[in-house]
Protein backbone atom coordinates (compact mmCIF):
# COMPACT_ATOMS: atom_id res chain seq x y z
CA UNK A 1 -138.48 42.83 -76.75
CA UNK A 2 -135.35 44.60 -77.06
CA UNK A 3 -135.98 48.51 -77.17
CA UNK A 4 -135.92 50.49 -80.13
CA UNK A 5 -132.86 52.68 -78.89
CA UNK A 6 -130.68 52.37 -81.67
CA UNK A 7 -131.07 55.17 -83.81
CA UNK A 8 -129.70 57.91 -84.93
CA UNK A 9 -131.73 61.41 -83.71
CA UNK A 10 -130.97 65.31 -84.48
CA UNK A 11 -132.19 66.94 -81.42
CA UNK A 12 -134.31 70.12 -81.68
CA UNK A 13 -134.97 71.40 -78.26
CA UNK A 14 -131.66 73.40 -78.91
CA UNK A 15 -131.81 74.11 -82.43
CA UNK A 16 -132.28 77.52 -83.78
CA UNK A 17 -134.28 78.62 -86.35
CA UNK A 18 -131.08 79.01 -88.88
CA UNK A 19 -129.83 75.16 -88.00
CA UNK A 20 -133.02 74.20 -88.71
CA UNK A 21 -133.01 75.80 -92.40
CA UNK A 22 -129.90 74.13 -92.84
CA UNK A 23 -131.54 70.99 -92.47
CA UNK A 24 -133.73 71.42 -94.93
CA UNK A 25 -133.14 70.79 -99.26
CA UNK A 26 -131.62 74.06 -100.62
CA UNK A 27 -130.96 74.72 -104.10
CA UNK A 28 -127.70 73.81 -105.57
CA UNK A 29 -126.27 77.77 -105.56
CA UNK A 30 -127.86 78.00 -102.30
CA UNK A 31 -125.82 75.27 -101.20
CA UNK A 32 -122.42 76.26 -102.61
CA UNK A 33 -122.66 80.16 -101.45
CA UNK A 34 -123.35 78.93 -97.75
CA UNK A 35 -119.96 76.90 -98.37
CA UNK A 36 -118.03 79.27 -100.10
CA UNK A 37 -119.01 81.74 -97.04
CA UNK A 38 -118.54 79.09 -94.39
CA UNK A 39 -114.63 78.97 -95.82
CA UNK A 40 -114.00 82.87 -96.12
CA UNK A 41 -115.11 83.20 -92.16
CA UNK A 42 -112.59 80.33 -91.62
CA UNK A 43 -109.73 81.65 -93.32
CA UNK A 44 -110.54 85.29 -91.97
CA UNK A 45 -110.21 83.82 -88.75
CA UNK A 46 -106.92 81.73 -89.89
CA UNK A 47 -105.42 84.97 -91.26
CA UNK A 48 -106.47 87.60 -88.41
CA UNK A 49 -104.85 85.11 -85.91
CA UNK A 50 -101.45 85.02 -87.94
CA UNK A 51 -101.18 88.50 -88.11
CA UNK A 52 -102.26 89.07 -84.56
CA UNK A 53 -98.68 86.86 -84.00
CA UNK A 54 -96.79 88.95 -85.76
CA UNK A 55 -98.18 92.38 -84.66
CA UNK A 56 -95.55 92.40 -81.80
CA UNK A 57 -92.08 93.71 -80.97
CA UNK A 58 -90.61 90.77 -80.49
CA UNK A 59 -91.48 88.82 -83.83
CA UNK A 60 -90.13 92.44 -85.47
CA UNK A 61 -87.00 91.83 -83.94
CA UNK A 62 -85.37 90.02 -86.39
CA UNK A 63 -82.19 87.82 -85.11
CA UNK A 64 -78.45 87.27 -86.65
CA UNK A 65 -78.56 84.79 -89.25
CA UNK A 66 -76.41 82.24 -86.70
CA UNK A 67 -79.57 82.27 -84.88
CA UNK A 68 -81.64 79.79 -87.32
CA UNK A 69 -79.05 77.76 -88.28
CA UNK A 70 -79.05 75.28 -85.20
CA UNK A 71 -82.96 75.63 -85.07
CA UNK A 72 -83.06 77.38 -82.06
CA UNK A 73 -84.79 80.00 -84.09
CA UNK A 74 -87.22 78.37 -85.48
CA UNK A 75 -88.23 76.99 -82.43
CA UNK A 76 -87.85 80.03 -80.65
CA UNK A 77 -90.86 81.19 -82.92
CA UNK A 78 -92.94 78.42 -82.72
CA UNK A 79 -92.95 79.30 -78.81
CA UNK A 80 -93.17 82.74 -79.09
CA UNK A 81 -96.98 82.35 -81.36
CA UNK A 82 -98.18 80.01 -78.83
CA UNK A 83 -97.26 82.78 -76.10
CA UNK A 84 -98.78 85.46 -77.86
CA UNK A 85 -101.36 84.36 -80.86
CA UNK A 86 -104.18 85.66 -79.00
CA UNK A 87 -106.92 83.77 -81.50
CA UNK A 88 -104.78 80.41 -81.08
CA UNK A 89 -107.63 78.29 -79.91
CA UNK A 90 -109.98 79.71 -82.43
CA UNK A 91 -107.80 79.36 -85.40
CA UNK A 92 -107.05 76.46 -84.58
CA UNK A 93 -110.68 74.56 -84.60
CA UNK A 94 -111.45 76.68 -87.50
CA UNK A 95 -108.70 74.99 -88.98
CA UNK A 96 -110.06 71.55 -87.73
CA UNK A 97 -113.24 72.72 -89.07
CA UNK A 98 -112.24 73.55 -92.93
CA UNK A 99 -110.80 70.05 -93.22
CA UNK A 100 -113.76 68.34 -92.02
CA UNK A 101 -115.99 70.52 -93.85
CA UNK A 102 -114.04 70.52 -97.26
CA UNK A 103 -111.82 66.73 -97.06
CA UNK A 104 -113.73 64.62 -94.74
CA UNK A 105 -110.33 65.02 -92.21
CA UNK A 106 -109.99 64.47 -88.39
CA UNK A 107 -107.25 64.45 -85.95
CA UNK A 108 -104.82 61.64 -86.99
CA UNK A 109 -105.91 59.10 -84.57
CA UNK A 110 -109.82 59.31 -86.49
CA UNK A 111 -110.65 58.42 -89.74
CA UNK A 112 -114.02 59.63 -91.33
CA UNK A 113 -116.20 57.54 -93.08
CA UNK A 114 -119.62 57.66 -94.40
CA UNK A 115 -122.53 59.94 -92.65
CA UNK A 116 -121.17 60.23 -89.39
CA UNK A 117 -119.39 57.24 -89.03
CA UNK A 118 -116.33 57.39 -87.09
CA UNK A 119 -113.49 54.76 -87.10
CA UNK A 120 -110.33 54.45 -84.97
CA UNK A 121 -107.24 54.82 -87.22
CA UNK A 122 -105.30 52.17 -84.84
CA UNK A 123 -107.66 49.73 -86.69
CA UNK A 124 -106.11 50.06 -89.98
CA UNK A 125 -102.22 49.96 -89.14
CA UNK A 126 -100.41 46.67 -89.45
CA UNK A 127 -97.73 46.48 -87.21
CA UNK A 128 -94.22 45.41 -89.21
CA UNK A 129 -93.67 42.95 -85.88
CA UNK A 130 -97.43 41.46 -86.11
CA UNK A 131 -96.49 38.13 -87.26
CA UNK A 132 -93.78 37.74 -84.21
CA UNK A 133 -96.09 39.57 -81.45
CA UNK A 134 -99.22 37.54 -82.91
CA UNK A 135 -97.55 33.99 -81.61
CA UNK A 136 -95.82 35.55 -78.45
CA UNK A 137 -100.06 36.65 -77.42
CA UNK A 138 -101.03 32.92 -78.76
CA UNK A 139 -98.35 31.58 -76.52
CA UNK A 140 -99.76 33.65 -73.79
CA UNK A 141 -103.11 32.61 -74.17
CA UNK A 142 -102.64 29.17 -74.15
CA UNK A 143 -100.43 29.44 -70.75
CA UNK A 144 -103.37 30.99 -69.23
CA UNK A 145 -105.52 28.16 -70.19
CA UNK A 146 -103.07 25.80 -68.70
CA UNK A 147 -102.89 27.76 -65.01
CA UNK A 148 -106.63 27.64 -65.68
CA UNK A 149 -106.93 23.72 -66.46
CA UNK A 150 -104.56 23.09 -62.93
CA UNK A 151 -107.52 25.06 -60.76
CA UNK A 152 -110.27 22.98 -62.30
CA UNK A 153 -111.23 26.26 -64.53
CA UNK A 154 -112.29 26.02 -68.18
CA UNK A 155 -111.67 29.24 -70.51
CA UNK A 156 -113.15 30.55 -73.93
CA UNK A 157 -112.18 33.61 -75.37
CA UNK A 158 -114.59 36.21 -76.89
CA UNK A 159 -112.76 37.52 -79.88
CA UNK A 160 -114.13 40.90 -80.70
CA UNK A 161 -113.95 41.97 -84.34
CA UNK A 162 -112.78 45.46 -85.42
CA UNK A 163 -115.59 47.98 -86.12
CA UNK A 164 -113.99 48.87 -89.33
CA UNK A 165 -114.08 45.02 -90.45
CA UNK A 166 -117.72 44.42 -88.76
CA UNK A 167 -118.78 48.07 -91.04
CA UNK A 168 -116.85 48.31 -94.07
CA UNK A 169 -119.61 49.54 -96.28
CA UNK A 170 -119.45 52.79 -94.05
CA UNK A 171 -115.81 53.70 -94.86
CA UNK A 172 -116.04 55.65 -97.51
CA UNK A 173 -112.77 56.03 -99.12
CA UNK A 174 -110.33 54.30 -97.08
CA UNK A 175 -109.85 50.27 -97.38
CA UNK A 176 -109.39 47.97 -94.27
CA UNK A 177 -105.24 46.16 -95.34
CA UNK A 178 -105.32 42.89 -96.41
CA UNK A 179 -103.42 41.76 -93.16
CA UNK A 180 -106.16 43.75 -91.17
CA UNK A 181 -108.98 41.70 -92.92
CA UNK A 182 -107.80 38.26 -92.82
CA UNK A 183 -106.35 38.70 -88.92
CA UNK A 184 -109.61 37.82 -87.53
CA UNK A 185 -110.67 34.16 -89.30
CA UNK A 186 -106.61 33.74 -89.03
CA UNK A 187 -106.52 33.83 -84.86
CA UNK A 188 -109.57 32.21 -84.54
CA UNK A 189 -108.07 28.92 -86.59
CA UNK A 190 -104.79 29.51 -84.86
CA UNK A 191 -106.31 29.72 -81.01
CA UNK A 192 -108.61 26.54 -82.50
CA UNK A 193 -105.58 24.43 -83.21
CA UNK A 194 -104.46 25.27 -79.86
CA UNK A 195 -107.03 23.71 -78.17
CA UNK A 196 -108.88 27.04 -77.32
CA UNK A 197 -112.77 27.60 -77.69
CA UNK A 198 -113.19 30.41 -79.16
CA UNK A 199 -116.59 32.65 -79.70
CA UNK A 200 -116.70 33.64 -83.33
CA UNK A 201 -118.72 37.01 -83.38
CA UNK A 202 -118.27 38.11 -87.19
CA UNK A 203 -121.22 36.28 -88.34
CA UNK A 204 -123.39 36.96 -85.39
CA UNK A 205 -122.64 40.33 -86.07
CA UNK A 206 -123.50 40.71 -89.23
CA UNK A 207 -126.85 39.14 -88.84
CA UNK A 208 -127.55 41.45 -86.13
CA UNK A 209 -126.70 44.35 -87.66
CA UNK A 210 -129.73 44.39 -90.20
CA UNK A 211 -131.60 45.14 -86.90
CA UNK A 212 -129.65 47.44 -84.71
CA UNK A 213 -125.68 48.88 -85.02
CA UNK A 214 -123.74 46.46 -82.79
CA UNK A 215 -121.53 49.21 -83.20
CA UNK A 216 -121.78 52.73 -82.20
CA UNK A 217 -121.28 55.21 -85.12
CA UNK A 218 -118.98 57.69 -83.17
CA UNK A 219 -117.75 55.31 -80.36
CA UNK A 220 -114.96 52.57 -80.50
CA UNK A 221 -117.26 50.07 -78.45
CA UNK A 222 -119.83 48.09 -79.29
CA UNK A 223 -123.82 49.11 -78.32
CA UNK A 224 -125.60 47.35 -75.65
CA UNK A 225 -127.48 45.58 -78.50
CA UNK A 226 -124.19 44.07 -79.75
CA UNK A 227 -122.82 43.17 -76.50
CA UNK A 228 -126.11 41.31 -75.91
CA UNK A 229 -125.07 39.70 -78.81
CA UNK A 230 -121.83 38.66 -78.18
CA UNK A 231 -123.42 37.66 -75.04
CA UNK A 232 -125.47 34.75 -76.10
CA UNK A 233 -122.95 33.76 -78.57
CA UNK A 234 -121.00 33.16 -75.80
CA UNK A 235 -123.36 31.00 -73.85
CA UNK A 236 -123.94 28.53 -76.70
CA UNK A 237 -120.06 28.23 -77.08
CA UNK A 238 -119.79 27.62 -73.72
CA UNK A 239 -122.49 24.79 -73.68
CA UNK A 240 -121.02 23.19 -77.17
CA UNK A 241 -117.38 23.46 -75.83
CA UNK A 242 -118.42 22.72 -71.58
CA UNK A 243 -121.13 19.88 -71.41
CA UNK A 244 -119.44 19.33 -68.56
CA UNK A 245 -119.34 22.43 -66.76
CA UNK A 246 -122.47 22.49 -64.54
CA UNK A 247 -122.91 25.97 -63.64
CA UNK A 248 -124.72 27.50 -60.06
CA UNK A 249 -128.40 28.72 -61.93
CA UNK A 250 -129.37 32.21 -61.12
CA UNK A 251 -132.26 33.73 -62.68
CA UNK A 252 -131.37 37.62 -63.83
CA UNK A 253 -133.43 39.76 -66.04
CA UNK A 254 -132.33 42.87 -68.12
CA UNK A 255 -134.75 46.40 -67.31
CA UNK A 256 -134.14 49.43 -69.82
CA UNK A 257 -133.74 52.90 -68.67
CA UNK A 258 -135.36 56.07 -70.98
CA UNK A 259 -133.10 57.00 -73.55
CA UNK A 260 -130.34 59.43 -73.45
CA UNK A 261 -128.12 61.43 -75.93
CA UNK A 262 -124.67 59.83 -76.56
CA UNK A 263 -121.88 61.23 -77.67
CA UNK A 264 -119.14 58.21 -78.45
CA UNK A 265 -115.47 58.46 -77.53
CA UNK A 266 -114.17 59.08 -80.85
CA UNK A 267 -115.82 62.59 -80.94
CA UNK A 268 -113.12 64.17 -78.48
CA UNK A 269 -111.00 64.38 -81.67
CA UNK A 270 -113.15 66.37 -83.44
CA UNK A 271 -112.48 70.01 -81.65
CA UNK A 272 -114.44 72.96 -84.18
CA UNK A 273 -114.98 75.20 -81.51
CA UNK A 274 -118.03 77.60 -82.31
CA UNK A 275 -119.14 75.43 -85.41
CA UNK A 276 -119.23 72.09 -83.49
CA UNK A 277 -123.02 72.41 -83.57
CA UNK A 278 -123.23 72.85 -87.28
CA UNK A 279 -120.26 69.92 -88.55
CA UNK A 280 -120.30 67.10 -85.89
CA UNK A 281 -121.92 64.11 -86.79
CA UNK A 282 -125.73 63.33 -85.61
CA UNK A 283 -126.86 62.24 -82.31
CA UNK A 284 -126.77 59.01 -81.07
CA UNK A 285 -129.52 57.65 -78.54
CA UNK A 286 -128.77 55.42 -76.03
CA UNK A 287 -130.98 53.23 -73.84
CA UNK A 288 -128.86 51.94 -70.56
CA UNK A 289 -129.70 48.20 -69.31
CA UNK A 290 -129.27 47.18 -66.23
CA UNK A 291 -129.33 43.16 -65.57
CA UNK A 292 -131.04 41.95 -61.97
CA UNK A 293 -131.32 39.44 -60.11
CA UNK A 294 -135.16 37.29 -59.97
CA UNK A 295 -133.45 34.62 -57.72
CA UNK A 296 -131.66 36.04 -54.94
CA UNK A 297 -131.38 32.52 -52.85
CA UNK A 298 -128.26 32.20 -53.92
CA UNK A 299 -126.54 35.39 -54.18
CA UNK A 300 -125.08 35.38 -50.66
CA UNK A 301 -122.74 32.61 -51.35
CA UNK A 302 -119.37 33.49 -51.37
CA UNK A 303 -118.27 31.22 -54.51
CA UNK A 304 -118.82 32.73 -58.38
CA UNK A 305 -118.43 30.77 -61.06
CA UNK A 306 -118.27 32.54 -64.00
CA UNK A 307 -115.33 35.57 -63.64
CA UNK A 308 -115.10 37.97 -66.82
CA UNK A 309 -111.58 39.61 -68.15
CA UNK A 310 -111.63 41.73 -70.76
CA UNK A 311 -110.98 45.65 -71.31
CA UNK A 312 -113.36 48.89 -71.85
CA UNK A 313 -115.78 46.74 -73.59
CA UNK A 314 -116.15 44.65 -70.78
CA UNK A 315 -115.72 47.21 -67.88
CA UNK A 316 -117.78 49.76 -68.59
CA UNK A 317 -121.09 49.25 -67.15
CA UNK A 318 -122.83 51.04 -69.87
CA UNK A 319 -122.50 48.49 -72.54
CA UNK A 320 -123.41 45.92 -69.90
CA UNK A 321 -121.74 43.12 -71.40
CA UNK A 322 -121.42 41.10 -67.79
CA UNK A 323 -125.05 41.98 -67.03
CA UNK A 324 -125.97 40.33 -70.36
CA UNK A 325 -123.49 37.45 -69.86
CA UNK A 326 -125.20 36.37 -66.53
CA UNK A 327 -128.22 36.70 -68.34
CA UNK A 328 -127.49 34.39 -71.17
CA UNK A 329 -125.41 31.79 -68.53
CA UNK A 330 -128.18 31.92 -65.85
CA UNK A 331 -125.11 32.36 -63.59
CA UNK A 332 -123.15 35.08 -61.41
CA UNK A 333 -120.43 36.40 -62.82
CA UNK A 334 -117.39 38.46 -61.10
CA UNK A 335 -116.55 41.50 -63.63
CA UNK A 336 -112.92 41.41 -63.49
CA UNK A 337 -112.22 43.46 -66.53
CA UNK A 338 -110.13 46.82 -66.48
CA UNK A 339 -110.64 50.37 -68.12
CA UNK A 340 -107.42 51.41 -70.16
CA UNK A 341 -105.63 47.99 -69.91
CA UNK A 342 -105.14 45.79 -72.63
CA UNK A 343 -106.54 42.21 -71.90
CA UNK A 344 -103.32 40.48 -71.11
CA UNK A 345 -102.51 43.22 -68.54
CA UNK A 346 -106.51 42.49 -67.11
CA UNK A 347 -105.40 38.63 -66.97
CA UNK A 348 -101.82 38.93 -65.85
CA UNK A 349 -103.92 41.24 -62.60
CA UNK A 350 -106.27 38.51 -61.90
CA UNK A 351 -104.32 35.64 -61.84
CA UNK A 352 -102.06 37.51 -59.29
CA UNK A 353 -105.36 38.41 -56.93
CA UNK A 354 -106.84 37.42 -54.04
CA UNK A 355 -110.03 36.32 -55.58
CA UNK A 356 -108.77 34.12 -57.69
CA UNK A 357 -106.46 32.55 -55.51
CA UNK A 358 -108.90 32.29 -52.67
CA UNK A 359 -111.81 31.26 -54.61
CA UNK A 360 -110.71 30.15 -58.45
CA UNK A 361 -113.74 30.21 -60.50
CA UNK A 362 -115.71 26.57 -62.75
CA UNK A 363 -115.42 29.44 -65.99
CA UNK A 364 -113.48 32.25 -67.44
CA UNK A 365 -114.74 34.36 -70.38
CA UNK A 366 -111.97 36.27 -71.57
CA UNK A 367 -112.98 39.30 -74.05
CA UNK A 368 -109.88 40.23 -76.53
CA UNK A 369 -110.34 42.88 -79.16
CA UNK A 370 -108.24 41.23 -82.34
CA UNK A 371 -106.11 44.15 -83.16
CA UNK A 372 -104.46 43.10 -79.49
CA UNK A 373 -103.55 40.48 -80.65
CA UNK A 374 -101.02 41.83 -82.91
CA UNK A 375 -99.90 45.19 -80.92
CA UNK A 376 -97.70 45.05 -78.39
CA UNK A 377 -98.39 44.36 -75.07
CA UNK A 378 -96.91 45.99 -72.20
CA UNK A 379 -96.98 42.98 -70.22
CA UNK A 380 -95.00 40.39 -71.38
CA UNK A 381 -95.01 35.94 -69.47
CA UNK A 382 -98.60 35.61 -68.44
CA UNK A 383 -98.06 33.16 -65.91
């Protein structure tokens, strides 16, 4: 039984005695003097900070007019308050504070949605070159499949669907573009028609999400739950698409460690300084898995079968996607997948290595987040 990690927790071994009133119902003029206080401290701090800037000689020294009007000044000044604005760093999350507090606002690369969830704003842009860049990555998917097909080596790709199109009841006022929600269903029929099998995780996601988040409230990546998921998903694709593919059998297992506190990725953007404690978002919990080995006969062969490309979602051992994968195949699988790369730049890397040359594998899974597939890539001719 998968454990029940998945939840969202408030912890109170560190909470005072005031964070825990504030947890509590107030009345409503309880509720809007704490707010109209928590915005005087902010802008006390916001306005003590400015005039600490210009409590010094040199911002009284006033140039010549000529001195603005090539914007030297201007800039001059702007250098001159990060020299000398001794409550920079504290104006400045108390500034990221009031618009989180007051608009629901992050940093510009974070957009916030409803109670706690965070989504990457990189989701919602639509490139103006998408249509052109989405069949140059088709074209390069498909030549990997061929190089694949002339080694023996079968491929399906594991399209992974934005968070903000797998959760779109969660994002409060914003609204996913029309090109944004249709890119999905439209590259799976495209890579289809080329011939490609393709694992279609929408609807597996959604089912499993009345269970667990497949998704991680304040993380781009999905939860161990929904790469497990994606993991089986991927197994039956490959036995609908492979009959033919007979696969080495290993026996693995999946053990659970005790659960942790996780912060997701997507927090490093919120920066309040002193009043992190009382604005960010909840707690998340998170129960590492670890996938073993119950046959070992066969480990000591030098020959995998199954080797995995992909990005963060693939290489970081915490969502365990590969451990799951070998799990769900009954086979060993060689993690190949790179932190920080996009997936052609993972591919383009393995193709050119010594493991695959030396030993090419019966089966690729290749994990690709959609919005890759319209981005640019900074590797261009997959060979």
């Amino acid at each position: 039984m998968w454990p029940n990690c998945f939840h969202r927790v408030i912890p109170l071994s560190s909470t005072s005695s005031f964070e825990v009133l504030t947890m509590l119902p107030s009345p409503p003029s309880a509720k809007v003097r704490s707010k109209t206080l928590f915005g005087v401290c902010l802008l006390l701090v916001l306005v003590s900070g400015l005039c600490t800037a210009f409590w010094t000689s040199t911002a009284r020294q006033w140039p010549a007019a000529s001195f603005w009007q090539d914007g030297r000044g201007f800039r001059t000044l702007e250098q001159h308050f990060e020299r000398h604005l001794l409550l920079h760093d504290p104006a400045v999350q108390s500034w990221n504070a009031l618009r989180f507090a007051f608009f629901k606002e992050a940093h510009p690369a974070v957009l916030v949605g409803n109670r706690g969830w965070l989504f990457l704003a990189e989701e919602f842009r639509v490139d103006p070159q998408a249509a052109q860049q989405t069949q140059q990555h088709l074209r390069e998917i498909k030549q990997v499949q061929n190089q694949l097909q002339t080694v023996g080596a079968s491929l399906v790709v594991v399209l992974i669907p934005a968070k903000a199109a797998t959760y779109p009841d969660q994002l409060a006022r914003f609204v996913l573009p029309e090109a944004v929600q249709t890119r999905y269903a439209a590259s799976r029929q495209a890579l289809g028609e080329r011939g490609l099998a393709v694992v279609n995780l929408p609807p597996v996601f959604q089912a499993a999400r009345s269970a667990r988040e497949v998704f991680w409230h304040t993380d781009l990546h999905w939860t161990p739950y929904g790469a497990a998921q994606a993991a089986e998903a991927t197994a039956q694709v490959v036995q609908q698409a492979f009959p033919d593919v007979t696969l080495p059998k290993t026996r693995f297992k999946t053990v659970f460690a005790k659960p942790h506190v996780f912060n997701g990725d997507l927090l490093r953007y919120l920066d309040f300084g002193p009043w992190q404690v009382q604005l960010w978002p909840p707690s998340e919990q998170l129960t590492e898995a670890t996938t073993v080995a119950v046959d070992t006969s066969l480990l000591g062969e030098s020959s995998v079968p199954v080797a995995l490309i992909g990005t963060s979602f693939s290489a970081d051992p915490v969502w365990n996607f590969a451990g799951f994968l070998r799990e769900a195949l009954s086979a060993q699988v060689l993690n190949a997948a790179q932190d920080g790369l996009s997936p052609f730049e993972a591919m383009t890397r393995y193709l050119n290595s010594s493991e695959f040359s030396a030993q090419p594998p019966q089966l690729v899974v290749w994990e690709i987040p959609e919005r890759y597939l319209s981005t640019p890539s900074s590797v261009r001719g997959v060979r």
